[in-house]
C-alpha atoms as a PDB file:
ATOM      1  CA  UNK A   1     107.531  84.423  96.431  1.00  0.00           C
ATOM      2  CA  UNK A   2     107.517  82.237  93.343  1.00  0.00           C
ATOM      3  CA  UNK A   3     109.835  79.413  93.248  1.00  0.00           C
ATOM      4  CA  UNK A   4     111.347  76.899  90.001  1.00  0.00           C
ATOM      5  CA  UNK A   5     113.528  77.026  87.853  1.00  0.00           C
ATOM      6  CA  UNK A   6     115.415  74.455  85.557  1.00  0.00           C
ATOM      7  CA  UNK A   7     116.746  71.190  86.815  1.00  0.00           C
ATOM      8  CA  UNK A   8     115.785  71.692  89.992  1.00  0.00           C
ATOM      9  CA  UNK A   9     117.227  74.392  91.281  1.00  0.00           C
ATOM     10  CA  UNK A  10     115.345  76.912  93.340  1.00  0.00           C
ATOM     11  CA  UNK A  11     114.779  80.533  91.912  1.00  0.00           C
ATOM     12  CA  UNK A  12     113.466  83.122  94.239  1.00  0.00           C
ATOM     13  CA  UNK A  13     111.706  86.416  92.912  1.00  0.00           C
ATOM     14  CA  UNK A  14     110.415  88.989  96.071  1.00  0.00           C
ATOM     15  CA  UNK A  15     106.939  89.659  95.444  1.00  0.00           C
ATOM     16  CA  UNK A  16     107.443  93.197  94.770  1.00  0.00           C
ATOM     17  CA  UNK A  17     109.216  92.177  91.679  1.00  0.00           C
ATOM     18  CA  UNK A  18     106.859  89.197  90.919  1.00  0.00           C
ATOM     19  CA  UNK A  19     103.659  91.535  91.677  1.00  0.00           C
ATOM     20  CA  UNK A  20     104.956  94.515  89.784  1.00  0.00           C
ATOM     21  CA  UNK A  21     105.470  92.158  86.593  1.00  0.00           C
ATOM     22  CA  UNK A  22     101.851  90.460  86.969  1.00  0.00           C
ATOM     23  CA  UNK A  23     100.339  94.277  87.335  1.00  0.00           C
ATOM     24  CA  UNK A  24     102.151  95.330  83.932  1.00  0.00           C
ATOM     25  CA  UNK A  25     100.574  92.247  82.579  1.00  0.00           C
ATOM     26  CA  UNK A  26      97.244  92.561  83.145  1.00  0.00           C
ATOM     27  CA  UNK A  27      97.682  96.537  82.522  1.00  0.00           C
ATOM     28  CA  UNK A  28      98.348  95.310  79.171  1.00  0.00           C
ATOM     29  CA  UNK A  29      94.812  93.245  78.481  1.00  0.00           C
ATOM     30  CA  UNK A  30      96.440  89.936  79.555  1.00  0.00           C
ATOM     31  CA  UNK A  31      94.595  87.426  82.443  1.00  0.00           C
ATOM     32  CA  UNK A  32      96.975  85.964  84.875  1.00  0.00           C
ATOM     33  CA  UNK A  33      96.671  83.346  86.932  1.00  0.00           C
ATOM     34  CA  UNK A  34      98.151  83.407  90.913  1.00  0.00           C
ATOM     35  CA  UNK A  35      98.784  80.845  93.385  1.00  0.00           C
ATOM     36  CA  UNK A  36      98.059  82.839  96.690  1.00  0.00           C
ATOM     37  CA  UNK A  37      99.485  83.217  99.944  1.00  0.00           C
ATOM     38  CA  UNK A  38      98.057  83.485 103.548  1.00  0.00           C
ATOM     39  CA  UNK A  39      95.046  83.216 105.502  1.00  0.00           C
ATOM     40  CA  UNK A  40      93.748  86.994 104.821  1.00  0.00           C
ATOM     41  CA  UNK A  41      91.120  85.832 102.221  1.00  0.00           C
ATOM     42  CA  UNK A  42      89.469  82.881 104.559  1.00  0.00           C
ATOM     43  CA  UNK A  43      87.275  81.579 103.690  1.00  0.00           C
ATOM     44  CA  UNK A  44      86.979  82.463 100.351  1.00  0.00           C
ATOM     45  CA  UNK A  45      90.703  81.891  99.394  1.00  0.00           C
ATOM     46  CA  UNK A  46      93.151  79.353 100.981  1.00  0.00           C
ATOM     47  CA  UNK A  47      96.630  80.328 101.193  1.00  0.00           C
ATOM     48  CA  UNK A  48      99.375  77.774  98.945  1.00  0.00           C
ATOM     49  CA  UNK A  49      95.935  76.057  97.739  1.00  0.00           C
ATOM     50  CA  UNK A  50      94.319  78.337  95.684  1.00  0.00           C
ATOM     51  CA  UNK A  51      94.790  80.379  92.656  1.00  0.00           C
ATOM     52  CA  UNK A  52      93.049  83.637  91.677  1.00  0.00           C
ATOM     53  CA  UNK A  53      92.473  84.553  87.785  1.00  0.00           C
ATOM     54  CA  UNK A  54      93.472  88.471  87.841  1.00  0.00           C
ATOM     55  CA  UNK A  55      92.227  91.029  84.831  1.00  0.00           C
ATOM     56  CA  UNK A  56      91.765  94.060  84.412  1.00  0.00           C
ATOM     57  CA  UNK A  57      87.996  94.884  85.264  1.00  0.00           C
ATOM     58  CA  UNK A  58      86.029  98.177  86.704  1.00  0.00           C
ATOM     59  CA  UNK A  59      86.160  97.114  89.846  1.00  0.00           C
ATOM     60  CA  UNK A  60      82.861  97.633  93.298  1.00  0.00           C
ATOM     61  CA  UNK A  61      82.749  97.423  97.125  1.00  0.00           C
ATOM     62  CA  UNK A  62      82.584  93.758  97.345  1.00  0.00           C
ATOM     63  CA  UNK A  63      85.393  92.984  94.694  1.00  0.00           C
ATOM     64  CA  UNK A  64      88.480  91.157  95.982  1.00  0.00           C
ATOM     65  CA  UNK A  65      91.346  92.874  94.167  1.00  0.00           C
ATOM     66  CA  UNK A  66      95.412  92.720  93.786  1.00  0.00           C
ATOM     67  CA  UNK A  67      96.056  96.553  94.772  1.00  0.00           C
ATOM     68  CA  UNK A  68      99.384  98.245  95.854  1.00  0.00           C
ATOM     69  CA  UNK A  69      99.011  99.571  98.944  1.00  0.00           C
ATOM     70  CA  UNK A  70     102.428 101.041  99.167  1.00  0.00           C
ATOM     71  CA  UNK A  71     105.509 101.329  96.900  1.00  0.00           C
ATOM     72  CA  UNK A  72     106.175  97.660  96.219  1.00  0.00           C
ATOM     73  CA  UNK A  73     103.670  96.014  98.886  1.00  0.00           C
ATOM     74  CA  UNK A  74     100.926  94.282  97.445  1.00  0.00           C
ATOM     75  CA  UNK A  75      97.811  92.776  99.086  1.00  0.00           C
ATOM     76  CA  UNK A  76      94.813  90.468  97.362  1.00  0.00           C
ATOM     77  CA  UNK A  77      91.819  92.118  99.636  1.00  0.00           C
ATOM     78  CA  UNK A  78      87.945  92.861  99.098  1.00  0.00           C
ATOM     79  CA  UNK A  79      86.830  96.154  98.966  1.00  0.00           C
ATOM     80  CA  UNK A  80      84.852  97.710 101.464  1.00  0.00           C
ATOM     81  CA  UNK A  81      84.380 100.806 100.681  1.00  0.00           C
ATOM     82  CA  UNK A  82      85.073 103.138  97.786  1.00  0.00           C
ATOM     83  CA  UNK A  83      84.772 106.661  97.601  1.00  0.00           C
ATOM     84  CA  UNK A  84      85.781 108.937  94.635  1.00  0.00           C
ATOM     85  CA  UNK A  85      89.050 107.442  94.253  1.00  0.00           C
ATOM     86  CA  UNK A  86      89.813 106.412  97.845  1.00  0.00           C
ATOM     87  CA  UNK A  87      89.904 102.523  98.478  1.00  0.00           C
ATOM     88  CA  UNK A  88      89.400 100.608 101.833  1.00  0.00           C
ATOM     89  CA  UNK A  89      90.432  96.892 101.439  1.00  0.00           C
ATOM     90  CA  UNK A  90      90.286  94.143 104.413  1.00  0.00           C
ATOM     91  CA  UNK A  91      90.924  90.850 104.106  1.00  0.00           C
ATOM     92  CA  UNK A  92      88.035  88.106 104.210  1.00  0.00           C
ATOM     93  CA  UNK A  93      89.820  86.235 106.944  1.00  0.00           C
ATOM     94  CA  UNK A  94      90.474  89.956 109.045  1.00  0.00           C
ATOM     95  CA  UNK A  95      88.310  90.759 111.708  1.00  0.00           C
ATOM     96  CA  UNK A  96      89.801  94.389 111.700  1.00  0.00           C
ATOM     97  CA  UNK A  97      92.885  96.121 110.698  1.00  0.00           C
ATOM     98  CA  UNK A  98      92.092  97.803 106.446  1.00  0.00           C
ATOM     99  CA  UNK A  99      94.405  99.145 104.109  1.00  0.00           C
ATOM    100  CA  UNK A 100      93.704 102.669 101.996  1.00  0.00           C
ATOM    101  CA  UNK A 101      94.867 103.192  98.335  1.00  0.00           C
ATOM    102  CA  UNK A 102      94.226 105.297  95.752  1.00  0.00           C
ATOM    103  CA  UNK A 103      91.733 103.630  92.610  1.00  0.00           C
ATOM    104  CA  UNK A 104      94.436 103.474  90.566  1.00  0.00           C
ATOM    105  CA  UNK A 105      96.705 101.622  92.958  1.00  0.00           C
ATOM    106  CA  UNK A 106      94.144  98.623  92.574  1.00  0.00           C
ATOM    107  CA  UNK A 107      95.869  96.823  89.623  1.00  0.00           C
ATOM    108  CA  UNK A 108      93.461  93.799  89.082  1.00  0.00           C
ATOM    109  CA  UNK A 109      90.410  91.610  89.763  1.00  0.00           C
ATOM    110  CA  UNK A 110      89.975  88.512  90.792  1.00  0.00           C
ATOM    111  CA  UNK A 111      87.118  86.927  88.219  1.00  0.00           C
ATOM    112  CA  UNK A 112      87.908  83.186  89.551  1.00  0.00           C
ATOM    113  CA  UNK A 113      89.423  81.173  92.457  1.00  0.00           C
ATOM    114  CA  UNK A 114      90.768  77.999  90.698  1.00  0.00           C
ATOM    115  CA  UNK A 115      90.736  75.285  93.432  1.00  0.00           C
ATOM    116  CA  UNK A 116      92.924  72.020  93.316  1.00  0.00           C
ATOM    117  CA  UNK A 117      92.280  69.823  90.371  1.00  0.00           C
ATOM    118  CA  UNK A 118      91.211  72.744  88.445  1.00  0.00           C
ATOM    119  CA  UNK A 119      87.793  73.442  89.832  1.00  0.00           C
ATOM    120  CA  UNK A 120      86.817  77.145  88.903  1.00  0.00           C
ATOM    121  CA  UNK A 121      84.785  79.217  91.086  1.00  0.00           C
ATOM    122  CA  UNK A 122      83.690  82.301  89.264  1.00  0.00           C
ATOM    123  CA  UNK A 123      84.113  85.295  91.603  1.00  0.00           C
ATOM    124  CA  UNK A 124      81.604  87.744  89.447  1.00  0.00           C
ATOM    125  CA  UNK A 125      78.126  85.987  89.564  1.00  0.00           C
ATOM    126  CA  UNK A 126      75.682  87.202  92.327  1.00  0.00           C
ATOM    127  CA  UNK A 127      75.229  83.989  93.609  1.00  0.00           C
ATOM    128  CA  UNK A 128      79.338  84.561  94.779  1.00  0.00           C
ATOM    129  CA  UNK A 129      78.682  88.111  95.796  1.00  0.00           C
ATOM    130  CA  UNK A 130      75.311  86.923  98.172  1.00  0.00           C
ATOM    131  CA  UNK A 131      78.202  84.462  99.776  1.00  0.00           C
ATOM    132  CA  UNK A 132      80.593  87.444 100.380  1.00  0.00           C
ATOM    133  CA  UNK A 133      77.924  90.037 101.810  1.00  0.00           C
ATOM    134  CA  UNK A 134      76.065  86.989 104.085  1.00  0.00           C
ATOM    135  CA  UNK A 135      80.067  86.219 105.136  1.00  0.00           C
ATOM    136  CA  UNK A 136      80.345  90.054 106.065  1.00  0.00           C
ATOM    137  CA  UNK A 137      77.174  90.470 107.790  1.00  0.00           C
ATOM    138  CA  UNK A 138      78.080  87.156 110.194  1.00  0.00           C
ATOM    139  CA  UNK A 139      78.293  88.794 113.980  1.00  0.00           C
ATOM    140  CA  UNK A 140      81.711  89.553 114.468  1.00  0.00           C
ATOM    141  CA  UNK A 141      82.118  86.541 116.939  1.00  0.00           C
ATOM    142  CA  UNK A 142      81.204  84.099 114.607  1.00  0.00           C
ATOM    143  CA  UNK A 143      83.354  85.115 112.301  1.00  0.00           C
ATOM    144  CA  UNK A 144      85.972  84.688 114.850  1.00  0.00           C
ATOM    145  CA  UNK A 145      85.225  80.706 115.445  1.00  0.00           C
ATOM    146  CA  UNK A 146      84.814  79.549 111.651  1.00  0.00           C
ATOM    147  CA  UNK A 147      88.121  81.780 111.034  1.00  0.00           C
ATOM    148  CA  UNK A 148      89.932  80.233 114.259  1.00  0.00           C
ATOM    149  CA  UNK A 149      88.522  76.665 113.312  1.00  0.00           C
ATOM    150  CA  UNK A 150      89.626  77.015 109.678  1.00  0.00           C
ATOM    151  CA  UNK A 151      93.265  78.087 110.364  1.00  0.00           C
ATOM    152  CA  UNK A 152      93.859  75.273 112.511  1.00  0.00           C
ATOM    153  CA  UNK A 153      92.206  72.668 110.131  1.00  0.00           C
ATOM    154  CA  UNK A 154      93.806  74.592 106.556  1.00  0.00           C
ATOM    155  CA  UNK A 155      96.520  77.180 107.471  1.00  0.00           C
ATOM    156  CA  UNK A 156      99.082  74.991 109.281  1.00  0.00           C
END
């Protein structure tokens, strides 16, 4: 949910209103730029730290994307697999449990993570996408520790 507004006061948009608005954006050649929520994308992303840079790209297994999984439910998830137009997504920070869309329910690309005090990490250079595949090919188990040692340290 995004929050602001003038003066102070709080203004509250649901993300399925916030999301749909940012996919018609970048739909229509515009980059936007999205603080993210959660733990899914560990360690890649961190929750209420990060931002992703979203644009409309081709998008590959390996590619973490903003897709609509269902009517109004949005996830930011890597691809895992992609067939024809079928799309499996999973979270970074999952150690099972993917989501199925359609290729054209994936509305953007992430191209950067923008940490705190600006620092860009571009998300479409190989040396990123070596990063992601030795993250995925980690044993299962250690997976488990680094993502059970990094929500206690960063997802509080």
């Amino acid at each position: 949910m995004l929050q602001g507004g003038k003066g102070g006061a709080a203004m509250i948009v649901p993300n399925a209103i916030l999301l749909a608005e940012v996919s018609a954006l970048v739909q229509e050649g515009k980059e936007v730029e999205l603080l993210t929520k959660g733990c899914s994308m560990l360690p890649f992303i961190v929750g209420d730290r990060d931002s992703v840079r979203l644009r409309k790209e081709p998008v590959a297994v390996g590619d973490a994307v903003l897709a609509e999984i269902a009517p109004g439910r949005y996830v930011l998830h890597r691809i895992i697999s992609l067939v024809k137009d079928r799309v499996v997504l999973m979270g970074d920070g999952n150690l099972s449990g993917v989501e199925t869309c359609g290729l054209s329910d994936v509305k953007a690309k992430a191209v950067a993570v923008i940490r705190p005090r600006g620092k860009e990490i571009d998300c479409t250079t190989a040396g990123y996408a070596r990063k992601v595949r030795f993250w995925g090919s980690l044993p299962r188990i250690v997976r488990r520790v680094w993502l059970a040692l990094l929500r206690r340290t960063i997802c509080r």
